[in-house]
N, C-alpha and C. Protein backbone atom coordinates (compact mmCIF):
# COMPACT_ATOMS: atom_id res chain seq x y z
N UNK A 1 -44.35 57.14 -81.99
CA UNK A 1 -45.66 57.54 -81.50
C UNK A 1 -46.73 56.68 -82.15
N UNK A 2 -47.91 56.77 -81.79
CA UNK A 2 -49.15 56.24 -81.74
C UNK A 2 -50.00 56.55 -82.43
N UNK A 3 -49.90 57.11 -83.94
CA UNK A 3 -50.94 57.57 -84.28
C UNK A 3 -51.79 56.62 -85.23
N UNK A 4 -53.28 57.49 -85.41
CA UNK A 4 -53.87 56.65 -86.22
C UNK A 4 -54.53 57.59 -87.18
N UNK A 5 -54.03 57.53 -88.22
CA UNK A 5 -54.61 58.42 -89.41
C UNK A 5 -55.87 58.06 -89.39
N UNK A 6 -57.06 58.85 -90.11
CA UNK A 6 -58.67 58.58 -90.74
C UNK A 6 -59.32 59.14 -89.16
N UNK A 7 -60.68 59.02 -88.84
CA UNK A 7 -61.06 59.55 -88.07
C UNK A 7 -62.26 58.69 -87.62
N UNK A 8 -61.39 57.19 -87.29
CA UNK A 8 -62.13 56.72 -86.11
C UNK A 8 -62.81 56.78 -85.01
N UNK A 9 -63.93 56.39 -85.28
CA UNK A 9 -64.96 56.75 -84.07
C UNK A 9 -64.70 56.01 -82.65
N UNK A 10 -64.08 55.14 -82.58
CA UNK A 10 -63.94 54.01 -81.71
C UNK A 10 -64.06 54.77 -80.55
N UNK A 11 -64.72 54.33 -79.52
CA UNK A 11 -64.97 54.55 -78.37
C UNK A 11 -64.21 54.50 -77.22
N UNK A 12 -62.82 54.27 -77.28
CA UNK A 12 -61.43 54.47 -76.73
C UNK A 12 -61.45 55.28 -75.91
N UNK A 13 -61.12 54.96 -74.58
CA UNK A 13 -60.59 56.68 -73.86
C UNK A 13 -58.92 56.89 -74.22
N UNK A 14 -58.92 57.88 -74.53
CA UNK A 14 -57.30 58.37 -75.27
C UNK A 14 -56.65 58.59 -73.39
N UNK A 15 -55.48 57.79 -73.73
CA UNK A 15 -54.91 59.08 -72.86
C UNK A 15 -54.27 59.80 -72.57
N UNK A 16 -54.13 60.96 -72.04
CA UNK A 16 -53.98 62.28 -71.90
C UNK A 16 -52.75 63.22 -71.19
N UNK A 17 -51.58 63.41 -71.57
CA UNK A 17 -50.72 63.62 -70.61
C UNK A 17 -50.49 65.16 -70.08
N UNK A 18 -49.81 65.57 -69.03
CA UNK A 18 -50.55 66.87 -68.03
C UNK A 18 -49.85 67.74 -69.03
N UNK A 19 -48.81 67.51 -69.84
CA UNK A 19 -48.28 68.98 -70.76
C UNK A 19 -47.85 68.18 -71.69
N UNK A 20 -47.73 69.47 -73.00
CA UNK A 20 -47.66 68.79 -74.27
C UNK A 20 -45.65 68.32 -74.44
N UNK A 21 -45.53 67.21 -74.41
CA UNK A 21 -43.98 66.90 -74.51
C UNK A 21 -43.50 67.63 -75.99
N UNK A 22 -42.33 67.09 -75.74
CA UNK A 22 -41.19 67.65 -76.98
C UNK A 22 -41.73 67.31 -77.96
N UNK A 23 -41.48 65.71 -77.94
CA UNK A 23 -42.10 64.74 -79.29
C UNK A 23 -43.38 65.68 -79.58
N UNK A 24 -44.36 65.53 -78.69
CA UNK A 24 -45.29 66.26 -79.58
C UNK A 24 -45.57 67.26 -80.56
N UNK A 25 -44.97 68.49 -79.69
CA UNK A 25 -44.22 69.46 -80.63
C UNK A 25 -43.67 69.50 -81.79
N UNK A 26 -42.98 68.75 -81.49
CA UNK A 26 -42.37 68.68 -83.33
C UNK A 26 -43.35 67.51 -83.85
N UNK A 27 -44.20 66.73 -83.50
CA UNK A 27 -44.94 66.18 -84.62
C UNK A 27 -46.31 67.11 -84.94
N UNK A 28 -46.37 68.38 -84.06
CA UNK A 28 -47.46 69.02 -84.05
C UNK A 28 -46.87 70.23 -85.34
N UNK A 29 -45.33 70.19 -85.49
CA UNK A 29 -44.73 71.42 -86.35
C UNK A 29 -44.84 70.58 -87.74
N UNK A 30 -44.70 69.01 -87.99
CA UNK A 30 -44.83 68.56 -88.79
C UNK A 30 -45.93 68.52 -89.61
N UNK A 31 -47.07 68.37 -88.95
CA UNK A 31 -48.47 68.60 -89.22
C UNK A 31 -48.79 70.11 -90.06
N UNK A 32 -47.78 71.02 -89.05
CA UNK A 32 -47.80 72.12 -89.71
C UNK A 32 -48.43 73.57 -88.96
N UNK A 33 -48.45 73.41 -87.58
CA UNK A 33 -48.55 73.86 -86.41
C UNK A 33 -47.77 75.02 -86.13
N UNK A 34 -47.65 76.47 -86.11
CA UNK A 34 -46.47 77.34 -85.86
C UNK A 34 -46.48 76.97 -83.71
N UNK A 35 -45.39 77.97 -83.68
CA UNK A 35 -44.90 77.56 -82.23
C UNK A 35 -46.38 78.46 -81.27
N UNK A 36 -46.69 79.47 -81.96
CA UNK A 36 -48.02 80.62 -81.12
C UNK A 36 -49.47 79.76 -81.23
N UNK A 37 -49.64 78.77 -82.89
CA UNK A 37 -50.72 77.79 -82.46
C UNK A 37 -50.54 76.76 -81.11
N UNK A 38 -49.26 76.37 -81.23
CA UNK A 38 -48.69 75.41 -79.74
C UNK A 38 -49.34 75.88 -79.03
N UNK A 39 -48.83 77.02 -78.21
CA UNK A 39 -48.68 77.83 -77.03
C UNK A 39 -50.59 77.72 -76.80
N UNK A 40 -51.40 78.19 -78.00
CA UNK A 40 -52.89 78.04 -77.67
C UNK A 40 -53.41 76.48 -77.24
N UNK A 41 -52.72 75.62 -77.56
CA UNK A 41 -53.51 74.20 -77.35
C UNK A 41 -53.63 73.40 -76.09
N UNK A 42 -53.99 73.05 -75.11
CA UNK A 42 -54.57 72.22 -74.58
C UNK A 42 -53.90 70.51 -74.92
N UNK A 43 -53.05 70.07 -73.52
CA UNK A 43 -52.36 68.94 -73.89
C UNK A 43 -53.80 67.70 -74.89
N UNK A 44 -54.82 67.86 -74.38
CA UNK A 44 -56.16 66.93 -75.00
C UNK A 44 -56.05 67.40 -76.43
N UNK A 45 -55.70 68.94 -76.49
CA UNK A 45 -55.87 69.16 -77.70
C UNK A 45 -55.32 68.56 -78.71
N UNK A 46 -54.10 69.09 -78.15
CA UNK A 46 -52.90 68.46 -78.88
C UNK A 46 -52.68 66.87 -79.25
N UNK A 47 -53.28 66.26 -78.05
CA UNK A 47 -53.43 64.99 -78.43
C UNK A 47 -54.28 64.59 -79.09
N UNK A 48 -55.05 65.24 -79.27
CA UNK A 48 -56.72 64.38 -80.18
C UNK A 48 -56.11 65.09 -81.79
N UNK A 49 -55.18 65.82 -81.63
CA UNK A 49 -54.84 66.54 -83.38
C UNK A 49 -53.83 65.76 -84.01
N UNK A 50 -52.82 65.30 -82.72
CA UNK A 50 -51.97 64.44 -83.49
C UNK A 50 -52.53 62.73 -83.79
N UNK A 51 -53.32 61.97 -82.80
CA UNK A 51 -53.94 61.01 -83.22
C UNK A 51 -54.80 60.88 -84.31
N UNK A 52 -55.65 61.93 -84.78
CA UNK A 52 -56.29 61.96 -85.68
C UNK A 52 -55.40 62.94 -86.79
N UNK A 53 -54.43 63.30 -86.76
CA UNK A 53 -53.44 64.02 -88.06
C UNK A 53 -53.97 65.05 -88.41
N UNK A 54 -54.43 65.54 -87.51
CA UNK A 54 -55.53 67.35 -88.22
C UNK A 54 -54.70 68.11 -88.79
N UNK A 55 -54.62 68.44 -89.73
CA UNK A 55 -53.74 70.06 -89.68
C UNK A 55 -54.38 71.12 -89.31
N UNK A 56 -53.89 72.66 -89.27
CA UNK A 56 -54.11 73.66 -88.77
C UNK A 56 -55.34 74.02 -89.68
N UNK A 57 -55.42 74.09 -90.73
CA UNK A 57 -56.93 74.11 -91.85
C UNK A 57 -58.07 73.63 -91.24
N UNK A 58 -57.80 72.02 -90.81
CA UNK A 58 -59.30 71.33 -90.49
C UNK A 58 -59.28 71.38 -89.23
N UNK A 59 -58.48 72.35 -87.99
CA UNK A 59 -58.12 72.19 -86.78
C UNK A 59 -59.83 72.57 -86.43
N UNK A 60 -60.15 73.87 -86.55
CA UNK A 60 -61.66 74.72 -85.92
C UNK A 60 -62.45 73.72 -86.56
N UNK A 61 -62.79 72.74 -87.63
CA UNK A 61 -63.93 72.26 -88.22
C UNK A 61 -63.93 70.90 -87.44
N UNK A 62 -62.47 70.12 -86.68
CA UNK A 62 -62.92 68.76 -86.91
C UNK A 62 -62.48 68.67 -85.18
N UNK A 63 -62.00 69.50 -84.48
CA UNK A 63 -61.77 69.24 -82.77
C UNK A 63 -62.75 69.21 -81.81
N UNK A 64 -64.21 70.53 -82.27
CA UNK A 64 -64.72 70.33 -81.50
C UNK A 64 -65.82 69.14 -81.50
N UNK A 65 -65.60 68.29 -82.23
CA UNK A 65 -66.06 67.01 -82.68
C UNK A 65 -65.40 65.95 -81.78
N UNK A 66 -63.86 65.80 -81.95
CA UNK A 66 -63.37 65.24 -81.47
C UNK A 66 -63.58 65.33 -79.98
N UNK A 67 -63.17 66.52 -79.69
CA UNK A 67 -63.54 66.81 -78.04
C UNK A 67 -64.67 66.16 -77.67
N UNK A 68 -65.97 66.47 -78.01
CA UNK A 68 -66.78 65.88 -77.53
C UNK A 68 -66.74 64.68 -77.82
N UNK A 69 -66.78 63.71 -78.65
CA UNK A 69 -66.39 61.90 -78.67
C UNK A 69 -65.82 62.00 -77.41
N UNK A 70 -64.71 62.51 -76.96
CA UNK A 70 -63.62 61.99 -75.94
C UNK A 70 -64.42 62.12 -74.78
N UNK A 71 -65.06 63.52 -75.12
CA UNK A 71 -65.81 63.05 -73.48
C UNK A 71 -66.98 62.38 -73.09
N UNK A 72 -67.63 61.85 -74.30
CA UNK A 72 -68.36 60.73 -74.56
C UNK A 72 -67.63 59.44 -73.76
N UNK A 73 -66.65 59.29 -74.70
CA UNK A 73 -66.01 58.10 -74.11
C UNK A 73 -65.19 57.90 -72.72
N UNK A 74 -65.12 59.02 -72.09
CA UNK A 74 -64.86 59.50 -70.72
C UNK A 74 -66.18 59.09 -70.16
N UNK A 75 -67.85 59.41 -70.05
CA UNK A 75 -68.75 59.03 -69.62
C UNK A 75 -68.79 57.97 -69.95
N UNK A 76 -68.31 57.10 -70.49
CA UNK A 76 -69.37 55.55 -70.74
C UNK A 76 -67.90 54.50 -70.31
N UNK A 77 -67.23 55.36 -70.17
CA UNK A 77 -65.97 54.28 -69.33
C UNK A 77 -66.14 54.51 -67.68
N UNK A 78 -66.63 55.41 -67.43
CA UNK A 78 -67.02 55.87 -66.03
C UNK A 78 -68.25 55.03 -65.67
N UNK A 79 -68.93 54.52 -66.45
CA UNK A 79 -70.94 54.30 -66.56
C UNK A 79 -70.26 52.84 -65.95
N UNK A 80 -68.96 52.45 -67.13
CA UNK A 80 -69.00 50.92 -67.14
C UNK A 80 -67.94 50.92 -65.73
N UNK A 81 -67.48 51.39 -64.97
CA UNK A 81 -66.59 51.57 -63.99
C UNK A 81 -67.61 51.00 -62.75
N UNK A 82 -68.68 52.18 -62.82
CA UNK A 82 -69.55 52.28 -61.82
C UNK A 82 -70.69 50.88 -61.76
N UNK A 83 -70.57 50.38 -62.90
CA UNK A 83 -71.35 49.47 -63.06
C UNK A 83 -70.40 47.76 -62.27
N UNK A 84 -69.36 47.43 -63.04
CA UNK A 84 -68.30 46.48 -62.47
C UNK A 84 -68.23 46.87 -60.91
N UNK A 85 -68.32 48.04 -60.34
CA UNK A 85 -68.00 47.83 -59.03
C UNK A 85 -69.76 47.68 -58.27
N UNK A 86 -70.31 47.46 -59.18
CA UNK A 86 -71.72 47.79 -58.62
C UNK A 86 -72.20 46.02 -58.68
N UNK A 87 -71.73 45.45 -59.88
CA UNK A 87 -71.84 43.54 -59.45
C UNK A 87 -70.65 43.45 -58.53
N UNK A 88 -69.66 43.61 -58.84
CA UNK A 88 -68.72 43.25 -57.71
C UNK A 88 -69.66 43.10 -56.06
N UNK A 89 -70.03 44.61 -56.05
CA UNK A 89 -70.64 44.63 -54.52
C UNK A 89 -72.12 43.64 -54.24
N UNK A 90 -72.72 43.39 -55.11
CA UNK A 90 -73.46 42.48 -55.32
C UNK A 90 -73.02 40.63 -55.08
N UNK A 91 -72.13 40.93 -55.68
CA UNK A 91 -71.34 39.69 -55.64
C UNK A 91 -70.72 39.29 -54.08
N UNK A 92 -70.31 39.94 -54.06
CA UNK A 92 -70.00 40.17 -52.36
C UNK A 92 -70.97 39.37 -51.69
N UNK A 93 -72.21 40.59 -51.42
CA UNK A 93 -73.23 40.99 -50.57
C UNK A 93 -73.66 39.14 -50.41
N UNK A 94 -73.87 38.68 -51.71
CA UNK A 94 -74.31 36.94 -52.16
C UNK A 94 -73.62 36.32 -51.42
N UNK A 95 -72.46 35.95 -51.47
CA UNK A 95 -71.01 35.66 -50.66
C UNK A 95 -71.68 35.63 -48.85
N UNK A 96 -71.30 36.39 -49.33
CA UNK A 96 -71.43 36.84 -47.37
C UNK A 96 -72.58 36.13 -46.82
N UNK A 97 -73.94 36.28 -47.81
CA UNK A 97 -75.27 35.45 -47.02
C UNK A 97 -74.90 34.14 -47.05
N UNK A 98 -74.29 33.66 -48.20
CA UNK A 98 -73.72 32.42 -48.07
C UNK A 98 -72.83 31.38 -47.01
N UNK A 99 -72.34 32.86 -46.18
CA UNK A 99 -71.64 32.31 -45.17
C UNK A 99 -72.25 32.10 -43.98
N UNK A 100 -73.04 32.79 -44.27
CA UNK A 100 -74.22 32.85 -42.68
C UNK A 100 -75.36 31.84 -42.50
């Protein structure tokens, strides 16, 4: 797995898979996770705890932090999405007078 200890800010969109796998699980029991904290988490959850190595102690103080970064970086990968297809169409539009 992929992790990255310390609690990089980097502006990364993580990504996110639709349920929490096996592997996770047991790196989430390693951390120190019982099976009824599992059952409460949210595959994002789970993923933003094992990338950043939370344990169950700093879980309530340091996720809803994390959460929001992620969806920070969910908006500004979307901003820059909308933007590339927005010269693209520009780019075009140039093109085309060019042909005429």
């Amino acid at each position: 797995s992929t992790t990255s200890k310390g609690s990089g800010t980097s502006n990364k969109v993580v990504k996110i898979p639709f349920v929490i796998t096996t592997s996770m699980k047991q790196e989430l029991a390693e951390l120190g996770y019982s099976s009824p904290q599992m059952k409460q988490l949210t595959p994002l959850h789970a993923t933003l705890l094992l990338q950043h190595q939370i344990s169950p102690a700093d879980k309530e103080q340091r996720l809803p932090t994390l959460i929001q970064q992620h969806e920070q970086a969910l908006e500004q990968e979307h901003q820059r999405i909308l933007e590339e297809e927005e010269q693209q169409q520009q780019q075009q539009q140039q093109q085309q007078r060019k042909e005429f």
